[in-house]
C-alpha atoms as a PDB file:
ATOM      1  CA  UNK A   1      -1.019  70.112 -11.815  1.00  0.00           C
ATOM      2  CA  UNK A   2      -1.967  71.339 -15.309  1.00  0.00           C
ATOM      3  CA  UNK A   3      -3.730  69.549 -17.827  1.00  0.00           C
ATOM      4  CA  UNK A   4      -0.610  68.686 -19.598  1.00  0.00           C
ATOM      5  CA  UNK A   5       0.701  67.136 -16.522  1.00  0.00           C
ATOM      6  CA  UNK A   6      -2.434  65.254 -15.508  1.00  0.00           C
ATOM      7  CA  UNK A   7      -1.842  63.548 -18.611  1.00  0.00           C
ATOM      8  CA  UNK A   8       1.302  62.107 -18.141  1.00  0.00           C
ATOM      9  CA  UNK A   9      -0.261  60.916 -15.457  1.00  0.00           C
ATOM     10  CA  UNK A  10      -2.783  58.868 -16.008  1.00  0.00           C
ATOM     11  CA  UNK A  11      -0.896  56.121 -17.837  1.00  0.00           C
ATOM     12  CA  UNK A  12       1.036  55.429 -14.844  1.00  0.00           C
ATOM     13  CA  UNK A  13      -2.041  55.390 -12.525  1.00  0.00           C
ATOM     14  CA  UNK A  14      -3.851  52.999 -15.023  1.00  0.00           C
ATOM     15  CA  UNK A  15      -0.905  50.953 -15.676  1.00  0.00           C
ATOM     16  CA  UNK A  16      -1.051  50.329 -11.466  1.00  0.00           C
ATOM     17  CA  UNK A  17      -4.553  49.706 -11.262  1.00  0.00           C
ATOM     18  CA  UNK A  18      -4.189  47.127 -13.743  1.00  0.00           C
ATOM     19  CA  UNK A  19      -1.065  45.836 -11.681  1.00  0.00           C
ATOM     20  CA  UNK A  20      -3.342  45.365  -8.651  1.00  0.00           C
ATOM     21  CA  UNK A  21      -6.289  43.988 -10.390  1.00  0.00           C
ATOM     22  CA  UNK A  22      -3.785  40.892 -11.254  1.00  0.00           C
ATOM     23  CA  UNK A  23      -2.776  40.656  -8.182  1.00  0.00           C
ATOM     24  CA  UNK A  24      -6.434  40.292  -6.553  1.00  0.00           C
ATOM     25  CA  UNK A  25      -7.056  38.111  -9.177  1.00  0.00           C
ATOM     26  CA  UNK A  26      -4.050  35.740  -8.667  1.00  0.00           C
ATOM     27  CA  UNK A  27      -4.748  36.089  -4.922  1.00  0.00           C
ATOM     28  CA  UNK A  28      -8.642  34.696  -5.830  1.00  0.00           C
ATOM     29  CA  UNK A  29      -6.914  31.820  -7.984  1.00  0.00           C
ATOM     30  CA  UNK A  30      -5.090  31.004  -4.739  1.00  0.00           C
ATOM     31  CA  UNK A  31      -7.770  30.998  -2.524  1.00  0.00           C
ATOM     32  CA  UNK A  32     -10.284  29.076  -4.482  1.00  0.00           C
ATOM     33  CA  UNK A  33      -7.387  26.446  -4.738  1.00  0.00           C
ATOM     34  CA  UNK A  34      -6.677  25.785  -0.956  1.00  0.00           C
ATOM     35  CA  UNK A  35     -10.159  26.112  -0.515  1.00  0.00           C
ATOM     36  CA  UNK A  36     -11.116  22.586  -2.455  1.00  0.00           C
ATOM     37  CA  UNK A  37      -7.468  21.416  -1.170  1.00  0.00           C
ATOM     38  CA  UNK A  38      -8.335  21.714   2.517  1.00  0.00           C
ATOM     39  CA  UNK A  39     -12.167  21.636   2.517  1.00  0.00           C
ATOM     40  CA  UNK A  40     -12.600  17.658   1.922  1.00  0.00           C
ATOM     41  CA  UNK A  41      -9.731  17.620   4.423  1.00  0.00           C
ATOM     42  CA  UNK A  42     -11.687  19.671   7.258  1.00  0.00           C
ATOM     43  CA  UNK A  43     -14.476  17.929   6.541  1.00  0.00           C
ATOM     44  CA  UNK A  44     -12.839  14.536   7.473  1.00  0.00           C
ATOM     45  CA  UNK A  45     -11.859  15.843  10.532  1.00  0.00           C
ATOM     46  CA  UNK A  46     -14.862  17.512  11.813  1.00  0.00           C
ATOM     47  CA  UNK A  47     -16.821  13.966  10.542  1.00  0.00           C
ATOM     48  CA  UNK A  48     -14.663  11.778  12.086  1.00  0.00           C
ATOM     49  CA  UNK A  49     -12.623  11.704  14.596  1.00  0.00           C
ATOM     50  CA  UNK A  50      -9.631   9.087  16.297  1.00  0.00           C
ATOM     51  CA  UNK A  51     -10.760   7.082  19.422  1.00  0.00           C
ATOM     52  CA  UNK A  52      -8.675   5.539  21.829  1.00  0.00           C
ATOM     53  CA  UNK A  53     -10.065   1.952  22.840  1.00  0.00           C
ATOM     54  CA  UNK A  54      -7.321   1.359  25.419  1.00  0.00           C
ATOM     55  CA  UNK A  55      -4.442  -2.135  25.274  1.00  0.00           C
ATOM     56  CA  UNK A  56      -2.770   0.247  22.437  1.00  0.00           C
ATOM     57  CA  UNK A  57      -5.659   0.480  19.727  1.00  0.00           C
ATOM     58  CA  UNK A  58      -7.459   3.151  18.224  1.00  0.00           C
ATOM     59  CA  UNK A  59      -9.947   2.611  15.685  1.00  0.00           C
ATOM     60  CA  UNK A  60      -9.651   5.811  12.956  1.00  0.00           C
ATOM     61  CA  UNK A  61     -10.696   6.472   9.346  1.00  0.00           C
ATOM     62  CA  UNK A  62      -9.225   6.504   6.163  1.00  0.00           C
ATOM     63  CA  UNK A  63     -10.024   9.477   3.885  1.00  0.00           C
ATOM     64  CA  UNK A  64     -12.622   7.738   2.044  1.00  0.00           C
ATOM     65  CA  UNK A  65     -14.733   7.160   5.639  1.00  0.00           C
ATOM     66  CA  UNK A  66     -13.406   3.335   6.443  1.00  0.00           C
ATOM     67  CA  UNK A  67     -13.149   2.682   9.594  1.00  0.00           C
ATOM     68  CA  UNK A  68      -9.593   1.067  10.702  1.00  0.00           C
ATOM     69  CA  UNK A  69      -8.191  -0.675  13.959  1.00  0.00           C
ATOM     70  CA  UNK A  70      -4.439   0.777  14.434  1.00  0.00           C
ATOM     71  CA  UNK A  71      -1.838  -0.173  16.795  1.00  0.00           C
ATOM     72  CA  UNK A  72      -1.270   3.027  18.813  1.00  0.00           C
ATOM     73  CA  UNK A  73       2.698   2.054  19.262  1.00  0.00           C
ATOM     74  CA  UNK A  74       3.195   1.814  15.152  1.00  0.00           C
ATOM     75  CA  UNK A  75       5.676   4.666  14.187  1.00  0.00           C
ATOM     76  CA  UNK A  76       5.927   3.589  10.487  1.00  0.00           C
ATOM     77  CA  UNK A  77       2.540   2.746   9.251  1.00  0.00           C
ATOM     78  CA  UNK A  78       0.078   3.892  12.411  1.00  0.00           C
ATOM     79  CA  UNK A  79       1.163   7.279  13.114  1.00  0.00           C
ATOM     80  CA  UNK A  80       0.228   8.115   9.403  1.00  0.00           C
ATOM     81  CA  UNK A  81      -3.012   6.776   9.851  1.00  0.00           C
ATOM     82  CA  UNK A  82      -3.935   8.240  12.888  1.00  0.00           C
ATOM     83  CA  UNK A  83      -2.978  11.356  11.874  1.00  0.00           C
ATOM     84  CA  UNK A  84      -3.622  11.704   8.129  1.00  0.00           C
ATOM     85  CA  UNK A  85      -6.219   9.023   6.981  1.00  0.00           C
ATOM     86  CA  UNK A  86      -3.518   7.290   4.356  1.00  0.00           C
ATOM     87  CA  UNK A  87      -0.605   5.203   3.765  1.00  0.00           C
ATOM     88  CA  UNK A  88       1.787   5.213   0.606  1.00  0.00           C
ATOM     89  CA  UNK A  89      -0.732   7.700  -1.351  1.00  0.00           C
ATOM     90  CA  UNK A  90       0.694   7.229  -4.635  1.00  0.00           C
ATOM     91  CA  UNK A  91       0.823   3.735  -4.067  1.00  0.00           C
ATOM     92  CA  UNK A  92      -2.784   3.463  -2.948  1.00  0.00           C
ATOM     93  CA  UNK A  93      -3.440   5.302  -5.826  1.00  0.00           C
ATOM     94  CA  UNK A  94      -2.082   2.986  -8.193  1.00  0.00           C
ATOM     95  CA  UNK A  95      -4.065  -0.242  -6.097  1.00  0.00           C
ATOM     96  CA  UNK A  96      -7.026   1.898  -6.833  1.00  0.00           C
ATOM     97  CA  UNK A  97      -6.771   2.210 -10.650  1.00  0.00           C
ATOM     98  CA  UNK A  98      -5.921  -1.935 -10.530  1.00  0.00           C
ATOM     99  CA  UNK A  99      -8.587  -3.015  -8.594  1.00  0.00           C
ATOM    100  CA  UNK A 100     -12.536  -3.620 -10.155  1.00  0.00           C
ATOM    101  CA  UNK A 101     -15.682  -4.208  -8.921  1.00  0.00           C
ATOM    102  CA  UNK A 102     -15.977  -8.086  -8.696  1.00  0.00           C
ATOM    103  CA  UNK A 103     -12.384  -8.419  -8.719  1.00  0.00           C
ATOM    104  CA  UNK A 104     -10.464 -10.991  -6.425  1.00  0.00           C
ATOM    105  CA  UNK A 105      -7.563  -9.530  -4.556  1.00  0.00           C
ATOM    106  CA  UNK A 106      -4.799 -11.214  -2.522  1.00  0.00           C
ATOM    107  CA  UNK A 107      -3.337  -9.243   0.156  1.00  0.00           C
ATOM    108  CA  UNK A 108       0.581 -10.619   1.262  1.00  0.00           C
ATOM    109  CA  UNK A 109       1.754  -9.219   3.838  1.00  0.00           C
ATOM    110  CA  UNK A 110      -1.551  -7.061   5.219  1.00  0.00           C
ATOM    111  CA  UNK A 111       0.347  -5.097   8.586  1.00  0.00           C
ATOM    112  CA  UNK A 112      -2.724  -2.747   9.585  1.00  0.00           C
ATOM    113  CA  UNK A 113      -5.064  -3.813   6.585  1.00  0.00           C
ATOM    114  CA  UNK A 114      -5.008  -0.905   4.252  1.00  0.00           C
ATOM    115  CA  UNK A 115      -5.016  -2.196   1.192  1.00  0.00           C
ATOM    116  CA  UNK A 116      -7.346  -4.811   2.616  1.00  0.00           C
ATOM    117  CA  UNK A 117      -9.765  -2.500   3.353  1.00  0.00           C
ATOM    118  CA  UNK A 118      -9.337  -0.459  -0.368  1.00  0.00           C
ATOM    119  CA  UNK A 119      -9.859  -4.192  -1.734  1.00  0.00           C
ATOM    120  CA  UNK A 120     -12.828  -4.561   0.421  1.00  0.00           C
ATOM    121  CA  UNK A 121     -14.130  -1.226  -0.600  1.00  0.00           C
ATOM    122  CA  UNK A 122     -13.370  -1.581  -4.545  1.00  0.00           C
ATOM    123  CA  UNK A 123     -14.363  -4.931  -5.480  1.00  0.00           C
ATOM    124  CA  UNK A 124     -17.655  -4.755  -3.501  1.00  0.00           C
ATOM    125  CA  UNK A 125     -19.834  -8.027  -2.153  1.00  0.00           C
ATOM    126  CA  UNK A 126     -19.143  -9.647  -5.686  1.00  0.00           C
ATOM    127  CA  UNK A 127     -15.664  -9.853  -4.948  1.00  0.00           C
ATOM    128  CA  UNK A 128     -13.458 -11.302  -2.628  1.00  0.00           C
ATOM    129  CA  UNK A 129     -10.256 -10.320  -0.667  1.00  0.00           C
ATOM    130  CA  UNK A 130      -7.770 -12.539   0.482  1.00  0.00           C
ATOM    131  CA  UNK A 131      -5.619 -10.677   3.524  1.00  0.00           C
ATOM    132  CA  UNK A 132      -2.652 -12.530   4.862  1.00  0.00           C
ATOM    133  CA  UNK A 133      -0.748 -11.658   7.933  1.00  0.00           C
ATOM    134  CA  UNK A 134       1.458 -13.803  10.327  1.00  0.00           C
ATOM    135  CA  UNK A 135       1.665 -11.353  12.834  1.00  0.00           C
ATOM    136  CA  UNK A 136      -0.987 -12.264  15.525  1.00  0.00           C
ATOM    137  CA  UNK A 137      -1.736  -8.692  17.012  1.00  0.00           C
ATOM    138  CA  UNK A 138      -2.000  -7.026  13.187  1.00  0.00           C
ATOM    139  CA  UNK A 139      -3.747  -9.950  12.336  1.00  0.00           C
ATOM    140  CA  UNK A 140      -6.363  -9.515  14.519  1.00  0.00           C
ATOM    141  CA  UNK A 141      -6.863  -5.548  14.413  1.00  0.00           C
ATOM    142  CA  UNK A 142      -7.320  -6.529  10.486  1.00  0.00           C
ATOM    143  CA  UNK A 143     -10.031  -8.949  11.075  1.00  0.00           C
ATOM    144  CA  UNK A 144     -11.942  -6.720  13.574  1.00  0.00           C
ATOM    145  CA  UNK A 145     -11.305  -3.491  10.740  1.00  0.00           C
ATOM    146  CA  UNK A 146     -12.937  -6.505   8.123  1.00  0.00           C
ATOM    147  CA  UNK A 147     -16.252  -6.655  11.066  1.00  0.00           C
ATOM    148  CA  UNK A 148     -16.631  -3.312  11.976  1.00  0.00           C
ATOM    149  CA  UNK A 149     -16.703  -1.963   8.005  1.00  0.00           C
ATOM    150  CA  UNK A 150     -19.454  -5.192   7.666  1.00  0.00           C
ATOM    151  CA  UNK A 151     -16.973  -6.640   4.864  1.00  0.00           C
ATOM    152  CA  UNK A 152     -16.986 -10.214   6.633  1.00  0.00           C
ATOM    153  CA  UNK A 153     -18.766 -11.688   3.855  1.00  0.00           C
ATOM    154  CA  UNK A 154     -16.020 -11.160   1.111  1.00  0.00           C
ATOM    155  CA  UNK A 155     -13.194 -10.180   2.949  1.00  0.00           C
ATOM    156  CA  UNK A 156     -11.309 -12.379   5.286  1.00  0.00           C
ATOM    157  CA  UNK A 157      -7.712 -12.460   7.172  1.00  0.00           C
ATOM    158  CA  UNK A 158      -5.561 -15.603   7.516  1.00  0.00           C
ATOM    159  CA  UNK A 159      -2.875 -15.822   9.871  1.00  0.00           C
ATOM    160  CA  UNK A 160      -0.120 -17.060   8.091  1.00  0.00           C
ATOM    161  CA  UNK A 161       2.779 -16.540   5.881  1.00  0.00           C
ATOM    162  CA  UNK A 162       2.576 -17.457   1.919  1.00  0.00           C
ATOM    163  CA  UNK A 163       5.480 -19.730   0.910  1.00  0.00           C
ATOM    164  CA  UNK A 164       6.335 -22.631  -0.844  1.00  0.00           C
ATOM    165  CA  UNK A 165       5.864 -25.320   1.495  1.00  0.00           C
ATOM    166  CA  UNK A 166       4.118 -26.010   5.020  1.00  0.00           C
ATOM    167  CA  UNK A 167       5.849 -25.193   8.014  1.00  0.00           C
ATOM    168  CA  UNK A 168       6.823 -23.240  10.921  1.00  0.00           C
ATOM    169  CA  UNK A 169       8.508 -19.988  10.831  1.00  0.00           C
ATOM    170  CA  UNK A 170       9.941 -17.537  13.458  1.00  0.00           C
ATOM    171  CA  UNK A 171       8.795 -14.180  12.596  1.00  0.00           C
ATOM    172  CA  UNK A 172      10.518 -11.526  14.189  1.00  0.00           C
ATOM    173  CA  UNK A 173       8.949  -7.979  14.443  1.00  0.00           C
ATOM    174  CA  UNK A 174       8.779  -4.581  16.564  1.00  0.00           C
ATOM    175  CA  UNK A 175       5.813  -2.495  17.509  1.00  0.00           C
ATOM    176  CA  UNK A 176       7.108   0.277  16.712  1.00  0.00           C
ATOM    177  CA  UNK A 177       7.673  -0.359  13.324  1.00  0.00           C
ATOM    178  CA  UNK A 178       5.648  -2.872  12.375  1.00  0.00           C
ATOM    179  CA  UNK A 179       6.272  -2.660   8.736  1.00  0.00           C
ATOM    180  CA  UNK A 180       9.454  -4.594   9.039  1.00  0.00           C
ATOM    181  CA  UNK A 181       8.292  -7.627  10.194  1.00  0.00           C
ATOM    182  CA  UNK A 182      10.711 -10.182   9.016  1.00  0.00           C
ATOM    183  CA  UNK A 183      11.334 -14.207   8.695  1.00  0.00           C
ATOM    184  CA  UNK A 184      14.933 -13.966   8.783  1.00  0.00           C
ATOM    185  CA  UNK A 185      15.429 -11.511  11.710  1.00  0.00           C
ATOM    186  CA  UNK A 186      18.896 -10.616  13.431  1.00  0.00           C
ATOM    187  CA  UNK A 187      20.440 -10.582  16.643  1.00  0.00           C
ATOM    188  CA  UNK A 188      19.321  -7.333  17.972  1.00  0.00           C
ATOM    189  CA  UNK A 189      16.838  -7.248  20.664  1.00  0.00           C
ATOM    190  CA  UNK A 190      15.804  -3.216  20.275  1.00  0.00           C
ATOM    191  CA  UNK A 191      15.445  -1.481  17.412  1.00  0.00           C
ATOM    192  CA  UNK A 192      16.582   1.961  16.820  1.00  0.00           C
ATOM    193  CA  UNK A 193      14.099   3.787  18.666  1.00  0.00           C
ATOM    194  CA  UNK A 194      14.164   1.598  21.627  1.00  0.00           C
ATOM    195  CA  UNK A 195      11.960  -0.837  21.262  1.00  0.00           C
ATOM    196  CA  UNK A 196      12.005  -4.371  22.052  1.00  0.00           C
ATOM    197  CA  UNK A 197      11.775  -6.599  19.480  1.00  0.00           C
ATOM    198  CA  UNK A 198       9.395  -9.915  19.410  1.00  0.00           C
ATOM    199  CA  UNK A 199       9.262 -13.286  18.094  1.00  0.00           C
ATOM    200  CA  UNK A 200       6.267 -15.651  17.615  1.00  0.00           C
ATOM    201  CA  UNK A 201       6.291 -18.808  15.501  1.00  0.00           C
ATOM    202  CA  UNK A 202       4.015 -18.458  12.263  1.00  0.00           C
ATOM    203  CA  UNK A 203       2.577 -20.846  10.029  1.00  0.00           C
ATOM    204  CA  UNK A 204       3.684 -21.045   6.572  1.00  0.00           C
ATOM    205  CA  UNK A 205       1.018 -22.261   3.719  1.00  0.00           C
ATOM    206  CA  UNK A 206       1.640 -22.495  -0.205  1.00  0.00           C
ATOM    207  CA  UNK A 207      -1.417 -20.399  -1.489  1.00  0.00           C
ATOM    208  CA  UNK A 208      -1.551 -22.918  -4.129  1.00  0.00           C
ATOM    209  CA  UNK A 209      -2.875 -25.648  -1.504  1.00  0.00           C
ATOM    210  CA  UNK A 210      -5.104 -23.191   0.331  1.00  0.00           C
ATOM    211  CA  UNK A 211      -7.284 -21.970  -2.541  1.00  0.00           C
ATOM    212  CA  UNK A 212      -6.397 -25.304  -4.565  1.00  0.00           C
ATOM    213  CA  UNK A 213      -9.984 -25.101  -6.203  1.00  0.00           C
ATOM    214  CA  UNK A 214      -9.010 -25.035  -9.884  1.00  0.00           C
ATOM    215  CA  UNK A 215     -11.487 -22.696 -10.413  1.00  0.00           C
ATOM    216  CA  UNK A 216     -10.571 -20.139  -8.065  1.00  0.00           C
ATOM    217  CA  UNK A 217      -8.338 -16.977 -10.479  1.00  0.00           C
ATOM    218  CA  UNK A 218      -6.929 -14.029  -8.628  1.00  0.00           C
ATOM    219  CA  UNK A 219      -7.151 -10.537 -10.986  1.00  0.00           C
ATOM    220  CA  UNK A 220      -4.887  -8.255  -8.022  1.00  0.00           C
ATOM    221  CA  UNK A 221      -2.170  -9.363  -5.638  1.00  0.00           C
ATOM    222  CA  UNK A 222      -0.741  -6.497  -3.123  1.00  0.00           C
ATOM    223  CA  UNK A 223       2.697  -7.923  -1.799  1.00  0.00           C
ATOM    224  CA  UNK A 224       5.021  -6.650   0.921  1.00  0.00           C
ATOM    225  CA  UNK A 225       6.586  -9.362   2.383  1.00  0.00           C
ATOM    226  CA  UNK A 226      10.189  -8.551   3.618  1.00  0.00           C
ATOM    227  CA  UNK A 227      12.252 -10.418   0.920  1.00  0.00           C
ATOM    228  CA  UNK A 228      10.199 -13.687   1.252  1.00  0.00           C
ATOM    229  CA  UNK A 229       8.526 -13.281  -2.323  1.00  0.00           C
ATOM    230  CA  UNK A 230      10.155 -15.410  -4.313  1.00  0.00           C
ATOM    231  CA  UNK A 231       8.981 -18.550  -1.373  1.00  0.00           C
ATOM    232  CA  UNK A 232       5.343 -17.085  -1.512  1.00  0.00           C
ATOM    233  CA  UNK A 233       5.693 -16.347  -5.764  1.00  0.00           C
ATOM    234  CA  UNK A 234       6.576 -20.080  -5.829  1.00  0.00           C
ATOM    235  CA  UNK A 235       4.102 -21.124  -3.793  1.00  0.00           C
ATOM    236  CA  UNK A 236       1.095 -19.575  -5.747  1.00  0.00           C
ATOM    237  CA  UNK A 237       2.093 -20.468  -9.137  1.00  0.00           C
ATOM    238  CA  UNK A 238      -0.243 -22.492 -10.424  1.00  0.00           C
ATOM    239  CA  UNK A 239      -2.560 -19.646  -9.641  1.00  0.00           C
ATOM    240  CA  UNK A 240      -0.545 -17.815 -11.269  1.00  0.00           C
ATOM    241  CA  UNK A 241      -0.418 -19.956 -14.388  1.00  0.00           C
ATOM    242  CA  UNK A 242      -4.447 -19.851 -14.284  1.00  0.00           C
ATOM    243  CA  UNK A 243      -4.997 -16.203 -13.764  1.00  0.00           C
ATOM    244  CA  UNK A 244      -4.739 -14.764 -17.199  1.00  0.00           C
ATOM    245  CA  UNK A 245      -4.981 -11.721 -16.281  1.00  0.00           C
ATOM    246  CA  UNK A 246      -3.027 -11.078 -12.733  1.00  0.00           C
ATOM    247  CA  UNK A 247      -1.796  -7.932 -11.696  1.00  0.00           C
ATOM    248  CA  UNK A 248       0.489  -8.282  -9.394  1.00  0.00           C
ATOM    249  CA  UNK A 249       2.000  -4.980  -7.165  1.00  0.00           C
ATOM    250  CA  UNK A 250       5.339  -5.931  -5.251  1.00  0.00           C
ATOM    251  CA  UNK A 251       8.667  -5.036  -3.381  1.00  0.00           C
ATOM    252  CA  UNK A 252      11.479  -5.730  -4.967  1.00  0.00           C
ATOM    253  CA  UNK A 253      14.644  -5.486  -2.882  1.00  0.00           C
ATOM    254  CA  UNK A 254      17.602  -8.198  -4.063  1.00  0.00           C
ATOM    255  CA  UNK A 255      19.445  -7.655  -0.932  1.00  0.00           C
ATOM    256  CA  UNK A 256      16.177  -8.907   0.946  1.00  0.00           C
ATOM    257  CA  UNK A 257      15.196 -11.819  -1.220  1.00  0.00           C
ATOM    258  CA  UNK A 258      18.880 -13.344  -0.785  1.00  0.00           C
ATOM    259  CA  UNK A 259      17.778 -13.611   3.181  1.00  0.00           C
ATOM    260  CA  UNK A 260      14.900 -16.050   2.030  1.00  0.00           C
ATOM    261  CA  UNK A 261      16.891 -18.303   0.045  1.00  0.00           C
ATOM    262  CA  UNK A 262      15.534 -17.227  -3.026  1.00  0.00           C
ATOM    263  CA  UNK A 263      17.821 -14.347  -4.801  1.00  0.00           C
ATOM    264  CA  UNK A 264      16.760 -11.771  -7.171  1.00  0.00           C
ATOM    265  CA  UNK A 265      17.878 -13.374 -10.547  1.00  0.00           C
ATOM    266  CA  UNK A 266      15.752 -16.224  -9.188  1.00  0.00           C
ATOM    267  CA  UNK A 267      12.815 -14.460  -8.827  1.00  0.00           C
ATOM    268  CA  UNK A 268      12.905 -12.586 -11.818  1.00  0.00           C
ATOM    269  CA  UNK A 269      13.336 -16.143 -14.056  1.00  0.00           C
ATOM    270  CA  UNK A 270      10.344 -17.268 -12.077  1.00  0.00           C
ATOM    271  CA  UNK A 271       7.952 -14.445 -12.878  1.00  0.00           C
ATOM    272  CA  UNK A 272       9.710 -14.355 -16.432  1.00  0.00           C
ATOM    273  CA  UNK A 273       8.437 -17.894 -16.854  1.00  0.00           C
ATOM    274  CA  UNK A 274       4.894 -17.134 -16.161  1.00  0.00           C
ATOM    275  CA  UNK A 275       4.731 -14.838 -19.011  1.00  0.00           C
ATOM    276  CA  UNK A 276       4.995 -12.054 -17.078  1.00  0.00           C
ATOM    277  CA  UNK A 277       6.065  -8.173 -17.620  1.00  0.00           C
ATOM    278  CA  UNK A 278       7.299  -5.878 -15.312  1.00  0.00           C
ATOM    279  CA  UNK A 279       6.710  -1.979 -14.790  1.00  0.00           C
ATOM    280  CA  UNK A 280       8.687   0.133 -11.998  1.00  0.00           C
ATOM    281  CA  UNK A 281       6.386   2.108 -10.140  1.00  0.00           C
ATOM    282  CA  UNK A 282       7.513   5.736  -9.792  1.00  0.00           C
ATOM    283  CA  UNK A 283       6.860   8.404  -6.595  1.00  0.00           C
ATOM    284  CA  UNK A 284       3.550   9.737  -8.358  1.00  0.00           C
ATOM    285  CA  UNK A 285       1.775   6.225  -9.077  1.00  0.00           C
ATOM    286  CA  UNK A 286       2.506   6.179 -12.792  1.00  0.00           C
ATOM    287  CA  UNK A 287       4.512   3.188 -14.267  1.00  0.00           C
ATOM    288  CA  UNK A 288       7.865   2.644 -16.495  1.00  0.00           C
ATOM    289  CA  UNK A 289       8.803  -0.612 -18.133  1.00  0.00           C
ATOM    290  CA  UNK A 290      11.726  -2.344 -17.428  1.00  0.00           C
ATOM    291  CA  UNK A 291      13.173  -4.798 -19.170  1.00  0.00           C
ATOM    292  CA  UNK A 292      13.799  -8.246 -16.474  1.00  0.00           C
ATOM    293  CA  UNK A 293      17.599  -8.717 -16.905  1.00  0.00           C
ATOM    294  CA  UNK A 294      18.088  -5.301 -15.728  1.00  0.00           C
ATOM    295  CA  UNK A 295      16.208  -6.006 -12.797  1.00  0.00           C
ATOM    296  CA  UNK A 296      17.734  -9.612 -12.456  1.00  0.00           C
ATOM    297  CA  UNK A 297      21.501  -7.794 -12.090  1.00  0.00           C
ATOM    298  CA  UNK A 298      20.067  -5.428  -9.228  1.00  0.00           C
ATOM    299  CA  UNK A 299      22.042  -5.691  -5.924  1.00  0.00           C
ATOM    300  CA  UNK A 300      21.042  -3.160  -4.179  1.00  0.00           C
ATOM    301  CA  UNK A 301      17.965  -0.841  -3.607  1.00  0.00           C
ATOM    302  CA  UNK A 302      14.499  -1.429  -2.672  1.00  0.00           C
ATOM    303  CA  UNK A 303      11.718  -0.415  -5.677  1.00  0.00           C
ATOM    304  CA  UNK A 304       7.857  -0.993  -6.053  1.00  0.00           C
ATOM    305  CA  UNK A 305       7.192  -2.553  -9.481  1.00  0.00           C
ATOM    306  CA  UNK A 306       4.397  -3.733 -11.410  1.00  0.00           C
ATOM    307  CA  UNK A 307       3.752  -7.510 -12.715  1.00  0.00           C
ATOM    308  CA  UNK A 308       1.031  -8.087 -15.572  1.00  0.00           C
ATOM    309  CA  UNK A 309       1.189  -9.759 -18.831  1.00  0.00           C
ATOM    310  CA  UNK A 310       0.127  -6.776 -20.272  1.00  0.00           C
ATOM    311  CA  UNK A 311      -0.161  -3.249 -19.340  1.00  0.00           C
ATOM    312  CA  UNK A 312      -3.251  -2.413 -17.210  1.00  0.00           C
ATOM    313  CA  UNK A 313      -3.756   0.729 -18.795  1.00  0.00           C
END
């Protein structure tokens, strides 16, 4: 190759050098990215570890190192647990950002205690957490998950249902998915995966009577109660009327709430009332607002939204 030649040649030579240097250096971009994706990941694993305690429990750990007592038969809620550390992350998430040291936090409808536990962890001793769960068995793996994280002395689990008046309910659930427990139930015995369903007669308690002290204000309330909000919204509202500053995190499914007796439009003029705004709460965590009377003429759908009288943030 003459000189002549040799020079033509170079620019292409450079021009792939430079190609390849990019390439490394997109590769390196890569790799330090799954690097901090994974490593806090690994490290959770290789820390911790699942143990089976036999009678279908485990106790596992969330990804911030709480321990948790899971139902080994849970396909909804406990598989994700076992498995990952979390439930609802973007959810969670949101909980997180509502929830301050000190606060007071009411947790309706608890299932395996994972917000519970977030409460527990967030607010701190100078808080308190309020976990309620009719369901005997997740009631009890919640208050051994409140003992074994030494949270006992602001954190506690009452085995009941919030409603609006005192009673006795039949709550009918499955082990398998335990996040449908339900006060109205249906005829099926199995669900679709083949398990049998069960029934056990739950107390029902206005919140209003059980933390009557007219002191007492609640700054977070976590809700997932199967339709029966508007009963357990009803029964807490002069709580509500003396917590200025509630936030309040929900399920809002119309088609679920006419099952309790209490339909969406209902609900919606009860929360409206209060002085109350509402937010949907989107896949990632972050909130819209939405105006009531467009939630009011929902039929259909279930939707996580946001109640404050302001926005949080």
């Amino acid at each position: 190759m003459d000189d002549h030649q040799q020079a033509d040649a170079a620019p292409g030579i450079a021009g792939r050098l430079a190609a390849i240097e990019e390439r490394l250096d997109r590769l390196a971009i890569r790799l330090e990215e799954s690097i901090s994706y994974f490593a806090p990941r690994m490290n959770r694993v290789t820390d911790s570890q699942t143990i089976y305690l036999g009678d279908n429990t485990a106790v596992t750990f969330l990804e911030d190192g709480t321990r948790l007592m899971v139902d080994t038969r849970s396909l909804d809620i406990g598989i994700h647990l076992l498995t990952l550390g979390q439930w609802e992350p973007a959810y969670t998430a949101l909980f997180r950002r509502l929830v301050r040291p000190g606060d007071t936090v009411l947790d309706l409808g608890a299932n395996l205690g994972v917000y519970t536990m977030l409460a527990a962890r967030l607010t701190g001793p100078g808080g308190r957490v309020h976990a309620f769960e009719p369901n005997p068995r997740l009631a009890h793996l919640v208050d051994l998950s409140i003992r074994i994280n030494g949270c006992a002395g602001w954190t506690q689990v009452h085995r009941l249902a919030a409603s609006d008046r005192r009673g006795v309910a039949r709550l009918f659930f499955t082990d398998a998915y335990s996040g449908g427990g339900s006060l109205t139930g249906n005829a099926a015995q199995h669900d679709e995966a083949g398990s049998a369903k069960g029934a056990v007669d739950c107390e029902l308690m206005p919140i209003d009577e059980l933390l009557a002290d007219p002191g007492f204000r609640v700054d977070v309330v976590k809700m997932d109660v199967e339709g029966h909000e508007g009963p357990a919204l009803r029964g807490m509202r002069a709580l509500l009327e003396r917590s200025p500053g509630v936030r309040i995190m929900m399920e809002f499914g119309p088609q679920m709430m006419r099952g309790s007796g209490m339909p969406a439009p209902e609900v919606v003029a009860l929360l409206e009332g209060l002085g109350l705004s509402a937010w949907t709460i989107g896949e990632d965590g972050g909130i819209a607002p939405v105006e009531w009377n467009v939630l009011a003429e929902t039929t259909g759908g279930l939707q996580n939204i946001l109640v404050a009288r302001e926005s949080p943030f």
